[in-house]
Protein backbone atom coordinates (compact mmCIF):
# COMPACT_ATOMS: atom_id res chain seq x y z
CA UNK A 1 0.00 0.00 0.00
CA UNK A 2 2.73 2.25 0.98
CA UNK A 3 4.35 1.72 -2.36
CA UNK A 4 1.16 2.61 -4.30
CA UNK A 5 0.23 5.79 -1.99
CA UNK A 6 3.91 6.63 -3.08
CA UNK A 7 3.36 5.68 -6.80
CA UNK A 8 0.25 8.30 -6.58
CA UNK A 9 2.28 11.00 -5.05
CA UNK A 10 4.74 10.11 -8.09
CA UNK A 11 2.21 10.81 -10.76
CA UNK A 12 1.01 14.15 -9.14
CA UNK A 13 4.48 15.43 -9.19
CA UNK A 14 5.46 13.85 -13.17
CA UNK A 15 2.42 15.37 -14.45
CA UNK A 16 3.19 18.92 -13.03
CA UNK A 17 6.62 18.64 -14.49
CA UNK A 18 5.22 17.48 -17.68
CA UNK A 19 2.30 20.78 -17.42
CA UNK A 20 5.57 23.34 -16.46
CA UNK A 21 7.51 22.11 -19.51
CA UNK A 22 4.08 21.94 -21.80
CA UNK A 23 3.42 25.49 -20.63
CA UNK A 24 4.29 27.55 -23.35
CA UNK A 25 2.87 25.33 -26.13
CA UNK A 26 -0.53 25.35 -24.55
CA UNK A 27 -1.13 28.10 -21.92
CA UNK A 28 -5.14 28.04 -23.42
CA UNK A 29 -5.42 24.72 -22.70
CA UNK A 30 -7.69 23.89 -19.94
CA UNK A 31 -6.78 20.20 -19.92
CA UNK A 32 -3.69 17.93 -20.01
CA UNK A 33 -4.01 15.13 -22.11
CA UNK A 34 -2.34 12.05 -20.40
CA UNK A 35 -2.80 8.71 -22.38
CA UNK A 36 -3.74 5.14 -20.52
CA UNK A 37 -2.25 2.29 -22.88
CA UNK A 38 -2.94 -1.36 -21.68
CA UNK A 39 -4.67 -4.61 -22.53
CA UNK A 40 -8.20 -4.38 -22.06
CA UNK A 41 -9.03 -7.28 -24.32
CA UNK A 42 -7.07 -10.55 -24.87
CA UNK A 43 -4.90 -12.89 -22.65
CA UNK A 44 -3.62 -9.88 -20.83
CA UNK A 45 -6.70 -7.88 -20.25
CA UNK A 46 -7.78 -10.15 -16.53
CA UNK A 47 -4.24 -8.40 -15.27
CA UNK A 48 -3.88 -4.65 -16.80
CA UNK A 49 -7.66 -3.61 -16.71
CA UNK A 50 -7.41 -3.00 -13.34
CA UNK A 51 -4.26 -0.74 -13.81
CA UNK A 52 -6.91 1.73 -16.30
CA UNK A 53 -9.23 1.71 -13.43
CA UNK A 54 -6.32 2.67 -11.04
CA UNK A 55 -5.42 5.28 -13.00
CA UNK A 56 -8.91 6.71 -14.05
CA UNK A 57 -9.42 6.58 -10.07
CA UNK A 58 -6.44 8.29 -9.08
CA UNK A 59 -6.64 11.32 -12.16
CA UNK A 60 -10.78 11.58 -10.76
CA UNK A 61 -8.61 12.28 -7.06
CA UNK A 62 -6.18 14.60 -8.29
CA UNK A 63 -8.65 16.56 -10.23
CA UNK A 64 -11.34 16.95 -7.59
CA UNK A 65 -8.56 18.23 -5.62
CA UNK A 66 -7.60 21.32 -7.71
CA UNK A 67 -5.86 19.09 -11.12
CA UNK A 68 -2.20 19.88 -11.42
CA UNK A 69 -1.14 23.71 -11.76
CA UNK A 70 -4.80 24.96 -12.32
CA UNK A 71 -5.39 21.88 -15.07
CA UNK A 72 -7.45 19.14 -15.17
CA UNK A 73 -6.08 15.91 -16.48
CA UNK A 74 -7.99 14.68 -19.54
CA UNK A 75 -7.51 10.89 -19.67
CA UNK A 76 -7.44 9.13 -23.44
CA UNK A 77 -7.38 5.64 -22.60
CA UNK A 78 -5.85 3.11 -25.57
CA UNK A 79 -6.64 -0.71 -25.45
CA UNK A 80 -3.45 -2.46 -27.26
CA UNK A 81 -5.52 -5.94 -26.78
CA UNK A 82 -2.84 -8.15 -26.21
CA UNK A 83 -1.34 -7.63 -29.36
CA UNK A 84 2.27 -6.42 -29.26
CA UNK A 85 2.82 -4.52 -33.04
CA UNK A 86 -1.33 -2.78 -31.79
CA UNK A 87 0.79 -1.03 -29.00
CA UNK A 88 3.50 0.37 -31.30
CA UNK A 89 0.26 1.50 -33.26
CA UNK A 90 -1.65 2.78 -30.17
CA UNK A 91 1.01 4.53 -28.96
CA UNK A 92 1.62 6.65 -31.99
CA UNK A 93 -2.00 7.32 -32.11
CA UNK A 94 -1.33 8.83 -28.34
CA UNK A 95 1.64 11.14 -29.28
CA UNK A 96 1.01 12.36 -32.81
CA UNK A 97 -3.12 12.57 -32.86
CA UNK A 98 -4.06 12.50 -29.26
CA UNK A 99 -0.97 14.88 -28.35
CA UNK A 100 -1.03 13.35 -24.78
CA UNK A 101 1.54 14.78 -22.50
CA UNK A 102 2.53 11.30 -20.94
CA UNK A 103 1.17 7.75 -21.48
CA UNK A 104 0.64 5.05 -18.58
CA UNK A 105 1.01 1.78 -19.54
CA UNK A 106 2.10 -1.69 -20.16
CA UNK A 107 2.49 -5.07 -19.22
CA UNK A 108 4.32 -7.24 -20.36
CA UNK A 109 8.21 -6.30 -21.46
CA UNK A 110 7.45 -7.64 -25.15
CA UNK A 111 4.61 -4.69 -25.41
CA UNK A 112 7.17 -2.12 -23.63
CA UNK A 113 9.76 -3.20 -26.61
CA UNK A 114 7.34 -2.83 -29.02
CA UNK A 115 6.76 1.10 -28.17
CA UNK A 116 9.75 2.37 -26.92
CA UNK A 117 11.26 3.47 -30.72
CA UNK A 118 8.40 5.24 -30.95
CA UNK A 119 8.18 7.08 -27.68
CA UNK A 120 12.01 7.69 -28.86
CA UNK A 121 10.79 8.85 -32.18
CA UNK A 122 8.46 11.39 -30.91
CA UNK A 123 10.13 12.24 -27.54
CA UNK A 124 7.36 10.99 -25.75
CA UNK A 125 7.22 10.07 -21.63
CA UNK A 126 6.18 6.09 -20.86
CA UNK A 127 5.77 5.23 -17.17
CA UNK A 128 5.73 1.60 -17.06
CA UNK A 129 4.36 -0.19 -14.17
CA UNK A 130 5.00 -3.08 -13.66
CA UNK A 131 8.27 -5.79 -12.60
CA UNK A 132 11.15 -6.02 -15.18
CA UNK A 133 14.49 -8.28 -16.46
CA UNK A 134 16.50 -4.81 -16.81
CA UNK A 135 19.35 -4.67 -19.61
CA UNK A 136 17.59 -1.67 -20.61
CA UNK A 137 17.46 2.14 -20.19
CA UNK A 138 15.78 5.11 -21.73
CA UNK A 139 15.23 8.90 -21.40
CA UNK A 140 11.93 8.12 -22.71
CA UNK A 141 10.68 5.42 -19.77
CA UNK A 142 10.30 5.50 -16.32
CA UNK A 143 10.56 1.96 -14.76
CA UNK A 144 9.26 2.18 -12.06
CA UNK A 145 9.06 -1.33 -10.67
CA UNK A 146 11.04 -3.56 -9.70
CA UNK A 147 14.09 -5.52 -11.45
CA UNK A 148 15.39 -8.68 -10.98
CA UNK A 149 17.42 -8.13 -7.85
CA UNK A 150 14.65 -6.39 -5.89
CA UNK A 151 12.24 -9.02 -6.65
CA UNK A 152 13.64 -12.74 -7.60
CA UNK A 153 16.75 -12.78 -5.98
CA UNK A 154 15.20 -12.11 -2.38
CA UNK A 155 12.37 -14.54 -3.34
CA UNK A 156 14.56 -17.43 -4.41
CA UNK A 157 16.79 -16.22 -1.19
CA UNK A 158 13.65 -17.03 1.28
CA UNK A 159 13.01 -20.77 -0.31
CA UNK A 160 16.66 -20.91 0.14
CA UNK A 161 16.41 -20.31 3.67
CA UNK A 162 13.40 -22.47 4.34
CA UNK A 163 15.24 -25.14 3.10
CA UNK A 164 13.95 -25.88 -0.26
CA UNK A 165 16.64 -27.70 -2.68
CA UNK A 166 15.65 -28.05 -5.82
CA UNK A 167 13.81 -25.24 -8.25
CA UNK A 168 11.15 -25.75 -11.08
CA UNK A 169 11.35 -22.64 -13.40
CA UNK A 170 7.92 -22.14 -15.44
CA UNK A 171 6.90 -19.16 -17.21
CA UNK A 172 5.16 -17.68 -20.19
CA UNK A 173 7.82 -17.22 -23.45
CA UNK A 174 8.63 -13.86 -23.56
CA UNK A 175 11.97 -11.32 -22.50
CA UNK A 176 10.91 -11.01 -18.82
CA UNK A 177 10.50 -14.97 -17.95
CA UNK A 178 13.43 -15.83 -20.12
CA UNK A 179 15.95 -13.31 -19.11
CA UNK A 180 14.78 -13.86 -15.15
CA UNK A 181 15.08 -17.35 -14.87
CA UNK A 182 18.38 -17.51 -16.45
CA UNK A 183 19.48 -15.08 -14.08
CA UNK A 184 18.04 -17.04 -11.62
CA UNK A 185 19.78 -20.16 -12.71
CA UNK A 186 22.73 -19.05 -12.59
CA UNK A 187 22.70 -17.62 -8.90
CA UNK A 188 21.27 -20.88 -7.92
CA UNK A 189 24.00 -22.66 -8.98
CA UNK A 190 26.18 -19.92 -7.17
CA UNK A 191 24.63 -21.18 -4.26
CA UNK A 192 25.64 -24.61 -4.50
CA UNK A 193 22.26 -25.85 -6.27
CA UNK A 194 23.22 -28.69 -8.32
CA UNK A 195 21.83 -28.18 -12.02
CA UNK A 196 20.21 -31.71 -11.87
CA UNK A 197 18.11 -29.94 -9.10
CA UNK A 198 16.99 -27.03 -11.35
CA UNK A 199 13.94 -28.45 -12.95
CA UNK A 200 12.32 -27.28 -16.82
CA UNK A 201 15.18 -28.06 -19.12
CA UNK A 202 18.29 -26.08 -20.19
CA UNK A 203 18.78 -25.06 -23.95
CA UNK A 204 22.76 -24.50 -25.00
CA UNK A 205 24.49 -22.37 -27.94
CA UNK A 206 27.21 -24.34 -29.81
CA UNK A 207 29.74 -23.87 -27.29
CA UNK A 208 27.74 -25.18 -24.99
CA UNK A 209 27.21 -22.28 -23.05
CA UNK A 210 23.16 -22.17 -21.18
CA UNK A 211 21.40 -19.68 -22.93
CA UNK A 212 18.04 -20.56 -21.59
CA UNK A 213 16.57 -22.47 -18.49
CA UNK A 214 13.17 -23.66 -17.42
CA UNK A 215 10.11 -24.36 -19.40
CA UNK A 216 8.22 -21.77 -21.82
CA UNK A 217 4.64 -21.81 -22.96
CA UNK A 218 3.22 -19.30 -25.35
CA UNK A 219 0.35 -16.53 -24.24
CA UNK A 220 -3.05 -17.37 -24.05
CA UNK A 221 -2.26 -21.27 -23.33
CA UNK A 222 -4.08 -23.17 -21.80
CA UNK A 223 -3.27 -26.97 -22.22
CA UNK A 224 -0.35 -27.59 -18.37
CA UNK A 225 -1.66 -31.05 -17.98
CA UNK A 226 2.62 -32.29 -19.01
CA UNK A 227 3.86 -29.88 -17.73
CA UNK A 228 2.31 -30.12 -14.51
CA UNK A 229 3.04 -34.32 -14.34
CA UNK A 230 6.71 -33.03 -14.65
CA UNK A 231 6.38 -30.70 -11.67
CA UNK A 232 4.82 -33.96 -9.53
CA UNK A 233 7.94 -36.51 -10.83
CA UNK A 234 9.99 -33.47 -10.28
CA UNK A 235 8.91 -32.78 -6.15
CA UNK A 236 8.33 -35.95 -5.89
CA UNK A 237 11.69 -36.69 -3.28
CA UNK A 238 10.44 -33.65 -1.38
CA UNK A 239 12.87 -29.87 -0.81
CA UNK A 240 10.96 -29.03 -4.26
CA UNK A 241 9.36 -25.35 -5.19
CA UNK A 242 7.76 -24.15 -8.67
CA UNK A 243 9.44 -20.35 -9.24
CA UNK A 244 6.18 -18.80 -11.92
CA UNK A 245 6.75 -16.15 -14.71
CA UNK A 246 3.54 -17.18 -16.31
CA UNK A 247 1.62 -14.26 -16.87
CA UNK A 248 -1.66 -13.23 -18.06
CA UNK A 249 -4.91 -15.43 -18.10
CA UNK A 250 -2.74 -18.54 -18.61
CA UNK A 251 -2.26 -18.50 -14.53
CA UNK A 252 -5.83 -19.68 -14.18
CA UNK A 253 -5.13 -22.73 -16.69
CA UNK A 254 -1.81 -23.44 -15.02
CA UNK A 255 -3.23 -23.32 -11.38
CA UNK A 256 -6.19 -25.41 -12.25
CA UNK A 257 -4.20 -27.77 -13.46
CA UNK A 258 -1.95 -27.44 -10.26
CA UNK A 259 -5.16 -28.29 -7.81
CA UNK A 260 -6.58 -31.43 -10.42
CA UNK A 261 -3.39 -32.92 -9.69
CA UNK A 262 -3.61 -32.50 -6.14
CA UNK A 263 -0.20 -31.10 -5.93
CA UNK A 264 -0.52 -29.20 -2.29
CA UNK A 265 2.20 -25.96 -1.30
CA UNK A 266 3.27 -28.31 1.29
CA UNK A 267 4.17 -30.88 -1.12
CA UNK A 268 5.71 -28.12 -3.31
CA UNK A 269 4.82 -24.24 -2.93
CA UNK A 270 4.31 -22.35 -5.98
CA UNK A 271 6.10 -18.79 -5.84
CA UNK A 272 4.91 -16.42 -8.58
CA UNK A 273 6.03 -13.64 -10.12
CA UNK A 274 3.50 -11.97 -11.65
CA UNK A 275 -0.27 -13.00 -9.64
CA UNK A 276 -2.65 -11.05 -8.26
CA UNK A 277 -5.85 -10.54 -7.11
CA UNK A 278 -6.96 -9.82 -10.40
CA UNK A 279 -6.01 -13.88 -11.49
CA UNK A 280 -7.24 -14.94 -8.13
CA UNK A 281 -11.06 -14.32 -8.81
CA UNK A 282 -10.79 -17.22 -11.77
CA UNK A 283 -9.05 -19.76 -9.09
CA UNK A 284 -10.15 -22.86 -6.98
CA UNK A 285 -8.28 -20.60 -4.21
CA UNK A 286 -9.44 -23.38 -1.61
CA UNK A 287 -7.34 -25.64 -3.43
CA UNK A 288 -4.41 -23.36 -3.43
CA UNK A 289 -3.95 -22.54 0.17
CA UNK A 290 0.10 -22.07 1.11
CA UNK A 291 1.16 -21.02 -2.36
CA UNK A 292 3.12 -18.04 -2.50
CA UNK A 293 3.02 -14.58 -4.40
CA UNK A 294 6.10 -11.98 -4.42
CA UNK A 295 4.62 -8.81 -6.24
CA UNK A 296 4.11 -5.19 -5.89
CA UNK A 297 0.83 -5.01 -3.57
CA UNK A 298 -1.91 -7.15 -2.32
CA UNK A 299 -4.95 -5.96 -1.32
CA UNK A 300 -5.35 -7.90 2.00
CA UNK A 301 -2.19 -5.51 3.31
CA UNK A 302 -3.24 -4.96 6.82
CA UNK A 303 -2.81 -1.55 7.30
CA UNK A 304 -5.20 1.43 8.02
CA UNK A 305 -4.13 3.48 4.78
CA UNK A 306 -4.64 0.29 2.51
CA UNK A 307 -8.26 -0.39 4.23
CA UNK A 308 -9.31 3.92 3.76
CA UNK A 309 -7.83 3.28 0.13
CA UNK A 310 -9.44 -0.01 -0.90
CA UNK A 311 -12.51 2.16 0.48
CA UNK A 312 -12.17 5.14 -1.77
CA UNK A 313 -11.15 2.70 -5.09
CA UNK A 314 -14.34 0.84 -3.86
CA UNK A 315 -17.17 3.72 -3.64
CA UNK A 316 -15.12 5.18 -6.68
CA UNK A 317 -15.91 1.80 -8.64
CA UNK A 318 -19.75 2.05 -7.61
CA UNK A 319 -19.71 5.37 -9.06
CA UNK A 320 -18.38 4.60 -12.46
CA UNK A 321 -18.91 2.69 -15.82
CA UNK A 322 -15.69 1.48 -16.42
């Protein structure tokens, strides 16, 4: 919760930077255009919708409290639907016709890829939300999650700790899964993990060098039912955990597949990556019990500012049509 008030306190401040230096080229404008691009349709849609809503919610805050410098923010919201070369699209649509002053958005790393020459091209602002593998900077993005070493590496360093010895990499085949758990592999074994204990299967160059470790489905898939009988072999002995990069709406085919097996988190806990409450809604949660989640917030955060929040986004939601 903290992190998000923060986040919101972020935005307040980037957009009145953004209104200063916007200033001169419209001083009659009454409005500042700030664009919203995410999935709202396809395999990523059940995890970025609710990041439009967050930000329709928080721009409804900021201008019932005054706007930023005397404007109101004017919110043009862009659904890339899951398709990465739509968000290369969408986002030029944003810059050159919309003339937004900075975009939102993002998911997954292949999408953020996708625009970032053309934020370049145009000099436009990105603030992307969400967790990423690093190896990449630009004036033109603000990444404002967290990377690898703020987020996997502690994760994998509490399993360590409660004793679990061998690792099942899974995750959805794209830049962020494949870049993480090859970083991941590779401190593993710094740790004195024996690669027989690193479960999904290892892909070599010619020189025999690992360029790639743990097992990759596509988006939008749907069929774990092998996969999931090599997880059970795999924890079968016992000291076993499942790290997930899966993302999107093939969480809720993976983690049905995890209960129909009856693989339990005390037979072998689940740690994912990128799951929240958002996926949780289309789980057997009963069924799921013990499994863990490392991520950015959670809703059930105990504190007094997440319950006033969760409050507000609540009556908020009541309010509107989105």
């Amino acid at each position: 919760m903290i992190k998000k008030l923060i986040r919101k306190l972020n935005i307040t401040a980037a957009l009145g930077a953004i209104v200063i230096s916007s200033a001169a080229s419209a001083n009659s404008a009454e409005t500042v255009k700030v664009g919203i691009l995410h999935s709202l349709s396809g395999t990523m849609a059940i995890s970025e919708t609710s990041l439009r809503d967050i930000l329709l919610f928080t721009f409804d805050e900021i201008n019932a409290s005054g706007g930023v410098l005397g404007k109101k923010i004017e919110p043009v919201v862009a659904d890339g639907a899951s398709d990465w070369p739509l968000f290369a699209e969408k986002a030029e649509q944003l810059l050159v016709q919309d003339k937004v002053a900075v975009t939102f958005g993002c998911w997954t790393s292949v999408s953020r890829k996708s625009v970032l020459p053309v934020f370049e091209k145009y000099n436009g602002l990105l603030f992307y939300p969400v967790q990423y593998e690093g190896e990449e900077e630009s004036k033109n993005i603000f990444y404002t999650a967290e990377a690898v070493n703020q987020q996997a590496i502690p994760a994998v360093d509490f399993l360590l700790a409660e004793g679990y010895k061998k690792f099942y990499l899974v995750g959805t085949d794209y830049v962020y899964p494949q870049t993480t758990n090859l970083v991941l592999f590779e401190y593993l074994l710094s740790k004195g993990i024996p690669v027989e204990n690193i479960g999904g299967g290892l892909r070599k160059d010619a020189s025999g060098t690992v360029i790639s470790a743990g097992k990759y489905t596509p988006f939008s898939h749907t069929d774990y039912q092998q996969i999931v009988a090599e997880i059970k072999d795999f924890a079968a002995s016992g000291d076993a955990c499942v790290i997930n990069t899966i993302n999107g709406d093939s969480n809720v085919s993976f983690f049905k597949e995890i209960a129909s097996s009856g693989i339990s988190a005390d037979d072998c806990p689940i740690v994912s990556f990128s799951l929240s409450e958002d996926e949780f809604r289309s789980l057997p949660t009963k069924d799921l019990v013990g499994h863990l989640g490392c991520w950015t917030y959670f809703m059930s955060i105990d504190t007094p500012e997440n319950k006033a929040f969760i409050k507000s986004f609540k009556k908020w939601l009541s309010k509107t049509n989105v």
